[in-house]
N, C-alpha and C. Protein backbone atom coordinates (compact mmCIF):
# COMPACT_ATOMS: atom_id res chain seq x y z
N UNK A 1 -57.54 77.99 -5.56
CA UNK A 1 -56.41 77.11 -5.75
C UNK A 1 -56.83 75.97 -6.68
N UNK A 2 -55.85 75.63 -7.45
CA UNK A 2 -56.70 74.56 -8.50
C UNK A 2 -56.27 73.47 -7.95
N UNK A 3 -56.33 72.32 -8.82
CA UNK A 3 -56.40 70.87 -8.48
C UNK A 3 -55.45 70.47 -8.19
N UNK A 4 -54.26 70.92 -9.35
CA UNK A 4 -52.92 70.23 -9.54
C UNK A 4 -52.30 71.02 -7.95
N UNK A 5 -52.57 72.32 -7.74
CA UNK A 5 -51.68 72.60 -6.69
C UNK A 5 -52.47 72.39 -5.18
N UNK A 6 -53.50 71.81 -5.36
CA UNK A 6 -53.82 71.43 -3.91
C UNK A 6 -53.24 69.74 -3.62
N UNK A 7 -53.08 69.26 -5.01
CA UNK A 7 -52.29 68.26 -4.68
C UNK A 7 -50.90 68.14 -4.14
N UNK A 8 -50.44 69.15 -4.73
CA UNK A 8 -49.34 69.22 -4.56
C UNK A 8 -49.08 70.05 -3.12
N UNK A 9 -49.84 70.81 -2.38
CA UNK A 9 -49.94 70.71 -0.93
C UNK A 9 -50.17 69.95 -0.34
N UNK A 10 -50.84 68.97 -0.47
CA UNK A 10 -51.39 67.69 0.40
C UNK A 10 -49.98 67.12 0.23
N UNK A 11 -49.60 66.72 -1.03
CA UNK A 11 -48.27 65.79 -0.55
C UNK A 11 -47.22 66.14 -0.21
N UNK A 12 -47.04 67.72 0.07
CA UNK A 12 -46.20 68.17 0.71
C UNK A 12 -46.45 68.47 2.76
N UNK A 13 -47.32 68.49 2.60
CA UNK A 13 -47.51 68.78 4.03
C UNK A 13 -47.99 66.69 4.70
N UNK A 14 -48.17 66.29 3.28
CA UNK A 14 -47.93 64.62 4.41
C UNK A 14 -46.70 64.35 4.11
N UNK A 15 -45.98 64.61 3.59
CA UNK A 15 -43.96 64.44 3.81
C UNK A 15 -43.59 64.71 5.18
N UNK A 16 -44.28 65.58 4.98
CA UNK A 16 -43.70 66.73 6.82
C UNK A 16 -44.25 65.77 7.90
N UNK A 17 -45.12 65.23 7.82
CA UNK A 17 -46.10 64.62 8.35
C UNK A 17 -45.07 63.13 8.94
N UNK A 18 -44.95 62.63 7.81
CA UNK A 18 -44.03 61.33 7.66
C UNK A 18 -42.90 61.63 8.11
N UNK A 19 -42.63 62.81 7.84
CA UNK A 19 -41.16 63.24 8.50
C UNK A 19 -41.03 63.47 10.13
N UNK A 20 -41.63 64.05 10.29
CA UNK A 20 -42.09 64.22 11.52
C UNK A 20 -42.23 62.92 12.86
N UNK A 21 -42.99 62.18 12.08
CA UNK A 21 -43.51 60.74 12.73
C UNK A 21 -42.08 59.78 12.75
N UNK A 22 -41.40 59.74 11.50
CA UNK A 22 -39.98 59.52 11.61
C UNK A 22 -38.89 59.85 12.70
N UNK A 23 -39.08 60.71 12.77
CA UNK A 23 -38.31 61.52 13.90
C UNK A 23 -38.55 61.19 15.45
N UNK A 24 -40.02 61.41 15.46
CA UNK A 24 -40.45 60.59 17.01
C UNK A 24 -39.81 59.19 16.60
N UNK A 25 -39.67 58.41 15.85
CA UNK A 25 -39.58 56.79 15.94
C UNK A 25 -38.33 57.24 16.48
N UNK A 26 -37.09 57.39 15.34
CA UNK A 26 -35.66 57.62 15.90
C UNK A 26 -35.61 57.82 17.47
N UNK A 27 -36.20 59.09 17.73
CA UNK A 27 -35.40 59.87 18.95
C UNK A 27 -35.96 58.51 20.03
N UNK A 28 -37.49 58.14 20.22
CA UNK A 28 -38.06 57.14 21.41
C UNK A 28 -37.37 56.15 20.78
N UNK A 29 -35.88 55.63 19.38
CA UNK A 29 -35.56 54.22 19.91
C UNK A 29 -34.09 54.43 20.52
N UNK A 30 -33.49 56.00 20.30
CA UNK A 30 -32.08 56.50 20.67
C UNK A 30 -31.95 56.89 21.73
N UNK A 31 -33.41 57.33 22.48
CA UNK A 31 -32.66 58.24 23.45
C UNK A 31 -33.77 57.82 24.96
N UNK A 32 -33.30 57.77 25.67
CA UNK A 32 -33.83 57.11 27.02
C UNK A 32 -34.94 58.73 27.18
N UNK A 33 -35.73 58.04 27.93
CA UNK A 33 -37.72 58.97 28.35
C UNK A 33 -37.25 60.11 28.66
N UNK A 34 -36.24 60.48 29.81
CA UNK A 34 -36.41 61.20 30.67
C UNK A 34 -35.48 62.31 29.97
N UNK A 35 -34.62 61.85 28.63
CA UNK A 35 -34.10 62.66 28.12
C UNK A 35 -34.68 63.27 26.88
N UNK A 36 -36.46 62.56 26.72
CA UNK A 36 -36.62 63.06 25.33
C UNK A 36 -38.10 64.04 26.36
N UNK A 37 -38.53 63.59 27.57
CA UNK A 37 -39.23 64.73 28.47
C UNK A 37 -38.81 66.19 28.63
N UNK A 38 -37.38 66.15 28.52
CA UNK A 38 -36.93 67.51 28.42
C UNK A 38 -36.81 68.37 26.96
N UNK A 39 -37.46 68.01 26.36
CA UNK A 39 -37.20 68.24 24.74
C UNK A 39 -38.26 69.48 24.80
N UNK A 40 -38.25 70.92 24.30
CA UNK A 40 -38.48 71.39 24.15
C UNK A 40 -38.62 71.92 22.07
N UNK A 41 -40.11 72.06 22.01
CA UNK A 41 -41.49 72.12 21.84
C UNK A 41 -41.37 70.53 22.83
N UNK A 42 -42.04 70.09 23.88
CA UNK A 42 -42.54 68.85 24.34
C UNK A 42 -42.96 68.25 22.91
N UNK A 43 -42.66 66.77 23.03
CA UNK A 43 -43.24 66.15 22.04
C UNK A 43 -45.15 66.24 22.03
N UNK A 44 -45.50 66.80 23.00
CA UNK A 44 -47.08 66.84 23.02
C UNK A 44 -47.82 67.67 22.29
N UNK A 45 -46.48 68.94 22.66
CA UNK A 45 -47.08 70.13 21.53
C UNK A 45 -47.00 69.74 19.70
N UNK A 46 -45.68 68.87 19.82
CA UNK A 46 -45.05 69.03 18.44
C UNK A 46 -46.65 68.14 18.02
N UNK A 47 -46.80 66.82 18.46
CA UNK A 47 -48.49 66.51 17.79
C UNK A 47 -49.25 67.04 17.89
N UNK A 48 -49.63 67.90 18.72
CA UNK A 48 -50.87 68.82 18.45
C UNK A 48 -51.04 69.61 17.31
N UNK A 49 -49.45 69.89 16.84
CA UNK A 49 -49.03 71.01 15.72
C UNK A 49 -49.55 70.12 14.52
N UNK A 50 -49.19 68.87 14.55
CA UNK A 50 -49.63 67.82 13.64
C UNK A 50 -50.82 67.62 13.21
N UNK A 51 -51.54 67.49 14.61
CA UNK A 51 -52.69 66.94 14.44
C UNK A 51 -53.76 68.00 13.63
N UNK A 52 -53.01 69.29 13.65
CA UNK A 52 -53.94 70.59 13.22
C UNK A 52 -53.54 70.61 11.50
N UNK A 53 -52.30 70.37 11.34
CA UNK A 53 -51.35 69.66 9.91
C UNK A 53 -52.80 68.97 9.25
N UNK A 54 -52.81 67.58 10.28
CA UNK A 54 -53.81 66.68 9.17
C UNK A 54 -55.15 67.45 8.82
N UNK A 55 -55.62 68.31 9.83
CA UNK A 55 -56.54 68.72 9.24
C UNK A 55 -57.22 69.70 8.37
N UNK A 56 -55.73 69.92 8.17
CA UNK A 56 -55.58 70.84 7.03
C UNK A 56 -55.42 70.18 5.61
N UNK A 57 -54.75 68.83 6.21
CA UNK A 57 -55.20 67.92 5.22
C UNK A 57 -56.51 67.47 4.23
N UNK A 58 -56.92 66.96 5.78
CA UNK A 58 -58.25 66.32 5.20
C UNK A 58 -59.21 67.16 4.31
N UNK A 59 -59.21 68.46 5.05
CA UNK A 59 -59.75 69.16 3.93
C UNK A 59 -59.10 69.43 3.19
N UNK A 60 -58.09 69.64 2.21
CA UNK A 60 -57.69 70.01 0.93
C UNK A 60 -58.01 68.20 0.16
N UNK A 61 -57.62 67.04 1.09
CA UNK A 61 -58.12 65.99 0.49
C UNK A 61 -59.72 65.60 0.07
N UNK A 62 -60.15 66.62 0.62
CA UNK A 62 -62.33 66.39 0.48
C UNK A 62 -61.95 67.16 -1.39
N UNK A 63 -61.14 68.16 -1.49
CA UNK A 63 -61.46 68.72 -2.16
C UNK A 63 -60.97 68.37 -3.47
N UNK A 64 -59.75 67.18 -3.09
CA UNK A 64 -59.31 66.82 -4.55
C UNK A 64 -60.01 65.25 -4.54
N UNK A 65 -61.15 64.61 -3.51
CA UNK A 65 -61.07 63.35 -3.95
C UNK A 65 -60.15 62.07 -3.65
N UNK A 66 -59.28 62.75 -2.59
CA UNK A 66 -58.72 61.70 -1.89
C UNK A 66 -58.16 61.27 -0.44
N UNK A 67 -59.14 60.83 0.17
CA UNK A 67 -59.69 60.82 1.23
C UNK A 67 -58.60 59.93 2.11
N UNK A 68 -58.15 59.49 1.41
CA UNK A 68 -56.84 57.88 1.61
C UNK A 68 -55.94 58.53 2.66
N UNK A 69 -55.39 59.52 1.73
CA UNK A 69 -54.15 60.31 2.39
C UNK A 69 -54.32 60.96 4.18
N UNK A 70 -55.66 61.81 3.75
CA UNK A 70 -56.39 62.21 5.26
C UNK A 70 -55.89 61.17 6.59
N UNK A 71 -56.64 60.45 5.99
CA UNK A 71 -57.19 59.28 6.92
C UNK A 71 -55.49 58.64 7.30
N UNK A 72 -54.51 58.58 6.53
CA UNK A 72 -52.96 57.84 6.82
C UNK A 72 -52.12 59.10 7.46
N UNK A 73 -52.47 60.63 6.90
CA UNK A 73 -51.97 61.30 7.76
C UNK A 73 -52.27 61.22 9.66
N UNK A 74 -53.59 61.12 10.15
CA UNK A 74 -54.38 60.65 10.92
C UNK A 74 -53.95 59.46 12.10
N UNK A 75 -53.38 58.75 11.17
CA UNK A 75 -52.77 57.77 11.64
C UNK A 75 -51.14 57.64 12.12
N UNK A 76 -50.86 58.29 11.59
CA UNK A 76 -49.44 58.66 11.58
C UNK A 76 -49.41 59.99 12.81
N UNK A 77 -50.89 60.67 13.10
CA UNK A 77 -50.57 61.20 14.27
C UNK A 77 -50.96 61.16 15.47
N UNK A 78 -51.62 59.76 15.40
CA UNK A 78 -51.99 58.94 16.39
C UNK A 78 -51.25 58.58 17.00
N UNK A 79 -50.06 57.93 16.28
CA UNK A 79 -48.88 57.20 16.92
C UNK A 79 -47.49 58.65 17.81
N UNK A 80 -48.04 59.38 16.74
CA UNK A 80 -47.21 60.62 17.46
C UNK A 80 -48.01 61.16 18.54
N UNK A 81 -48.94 60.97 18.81
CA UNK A 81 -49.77 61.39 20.22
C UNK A 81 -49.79 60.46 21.57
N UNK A 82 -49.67 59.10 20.55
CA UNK A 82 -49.64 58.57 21.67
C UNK A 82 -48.10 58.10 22.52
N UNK A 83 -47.38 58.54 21.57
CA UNK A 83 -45.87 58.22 22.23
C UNK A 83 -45.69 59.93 22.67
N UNK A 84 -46.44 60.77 22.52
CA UNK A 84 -45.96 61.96 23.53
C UNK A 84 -46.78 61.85 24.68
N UNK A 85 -47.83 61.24 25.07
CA UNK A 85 -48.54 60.89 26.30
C UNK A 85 -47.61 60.38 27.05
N UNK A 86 -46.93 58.82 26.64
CA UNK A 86 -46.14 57.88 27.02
C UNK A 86 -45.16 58.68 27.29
N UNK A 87 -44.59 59.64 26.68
CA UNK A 87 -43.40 60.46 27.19
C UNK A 87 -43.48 61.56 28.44
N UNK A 88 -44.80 62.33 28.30
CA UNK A 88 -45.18 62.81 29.36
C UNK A 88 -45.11 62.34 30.28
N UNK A 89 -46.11 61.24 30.82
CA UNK A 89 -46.29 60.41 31.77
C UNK A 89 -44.85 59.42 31.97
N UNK A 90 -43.96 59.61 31.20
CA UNK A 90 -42.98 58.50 31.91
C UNK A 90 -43.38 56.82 31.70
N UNK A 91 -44.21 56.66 31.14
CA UNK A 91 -44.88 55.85 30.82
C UNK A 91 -43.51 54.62 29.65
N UNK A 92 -42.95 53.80 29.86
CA UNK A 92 -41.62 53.36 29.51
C UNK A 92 -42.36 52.27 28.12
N UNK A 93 -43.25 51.55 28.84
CA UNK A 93 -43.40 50.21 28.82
C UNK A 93 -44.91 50.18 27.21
N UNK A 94 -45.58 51.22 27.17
CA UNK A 94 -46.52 51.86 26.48
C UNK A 94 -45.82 52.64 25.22
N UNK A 95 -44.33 53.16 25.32
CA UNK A 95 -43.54 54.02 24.74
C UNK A 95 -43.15 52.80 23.43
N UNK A 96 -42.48 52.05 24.33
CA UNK A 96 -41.98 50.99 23.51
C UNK A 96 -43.01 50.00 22.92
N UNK A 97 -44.41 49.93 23.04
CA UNK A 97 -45.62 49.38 22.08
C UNK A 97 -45.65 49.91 21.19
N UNK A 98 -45.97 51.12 21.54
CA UNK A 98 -45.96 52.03 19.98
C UNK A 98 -44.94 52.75 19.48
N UNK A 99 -43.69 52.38 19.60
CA UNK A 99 -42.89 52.38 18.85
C UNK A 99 -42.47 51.14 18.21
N UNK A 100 -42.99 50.36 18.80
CA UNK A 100 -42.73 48.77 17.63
C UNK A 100 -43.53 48.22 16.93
N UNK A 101 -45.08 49.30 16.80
CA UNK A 101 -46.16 49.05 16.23
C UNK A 101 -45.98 50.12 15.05
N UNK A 102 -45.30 51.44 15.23
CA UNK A 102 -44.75 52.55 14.55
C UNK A 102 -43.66 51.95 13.45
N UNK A 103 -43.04 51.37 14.07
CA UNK A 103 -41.85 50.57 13.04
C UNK A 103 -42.33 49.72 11.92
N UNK A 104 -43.54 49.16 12.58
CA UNK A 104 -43.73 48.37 11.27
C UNK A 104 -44.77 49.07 10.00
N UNK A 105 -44.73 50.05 10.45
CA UNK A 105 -45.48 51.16 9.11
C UNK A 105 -44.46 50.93 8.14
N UNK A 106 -44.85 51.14 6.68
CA UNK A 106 -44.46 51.49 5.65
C UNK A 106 -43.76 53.01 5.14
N UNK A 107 -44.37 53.87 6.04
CA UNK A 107 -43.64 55.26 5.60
C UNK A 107 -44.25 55.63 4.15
N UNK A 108 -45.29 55.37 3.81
CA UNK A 108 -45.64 55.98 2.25
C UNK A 108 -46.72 56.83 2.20
């Protein structure tokens, strides 16, 4: 795969990424716990799916030299891991930290 198109996977699969993380923000500020617990893929799985995303990242990012992206995908599924814990557990009060710590991301 050459350069130009591993770039152009990386910034397509951190869209999804961003998109994704977007989506948890919305639904944990629209929709009350016990109705986003019943959500099927569980939001636990949907980050795990993620978290395997970034690292599909990081390596295509070792390989073009930009390590930036890795590391913000990473982050972006941190916050999606940790608001599917908080959702698991019922956890209300932890939900709403990191979703108001999530909000103040940039999205880029």
């Amino acid at each position: 795969m050459e350069q130009s198109e591993k770039q152009a996977q990386i910034t397509k699969l951190y869209h999804l990424v961003l998109k994704t993380a977007n989506e948890f923000l919305y639904n944990c500020k629209h929709f009350k716990i016990e109705a986003l617990q019943k959500e099927n893929p569980t939001y636990e799985e949907v980050a795990e799916i993620i978290d395997s995303m970034c690292k599909v990242i990081t390596a295509l990012c070792e390989d073009v030299d930009d390590p930036l992206t890795g590391q913000k995908a990473f982050e972006y599924c941190a916050y999606m891991k940790g608001m599917a814990v908080s959702i698991k557990n019922g956890n209300e009060e932890h939900l709403r930290t990191i979703v108001n710590e999530l909000d103040k991301r940039s999205f880029l």
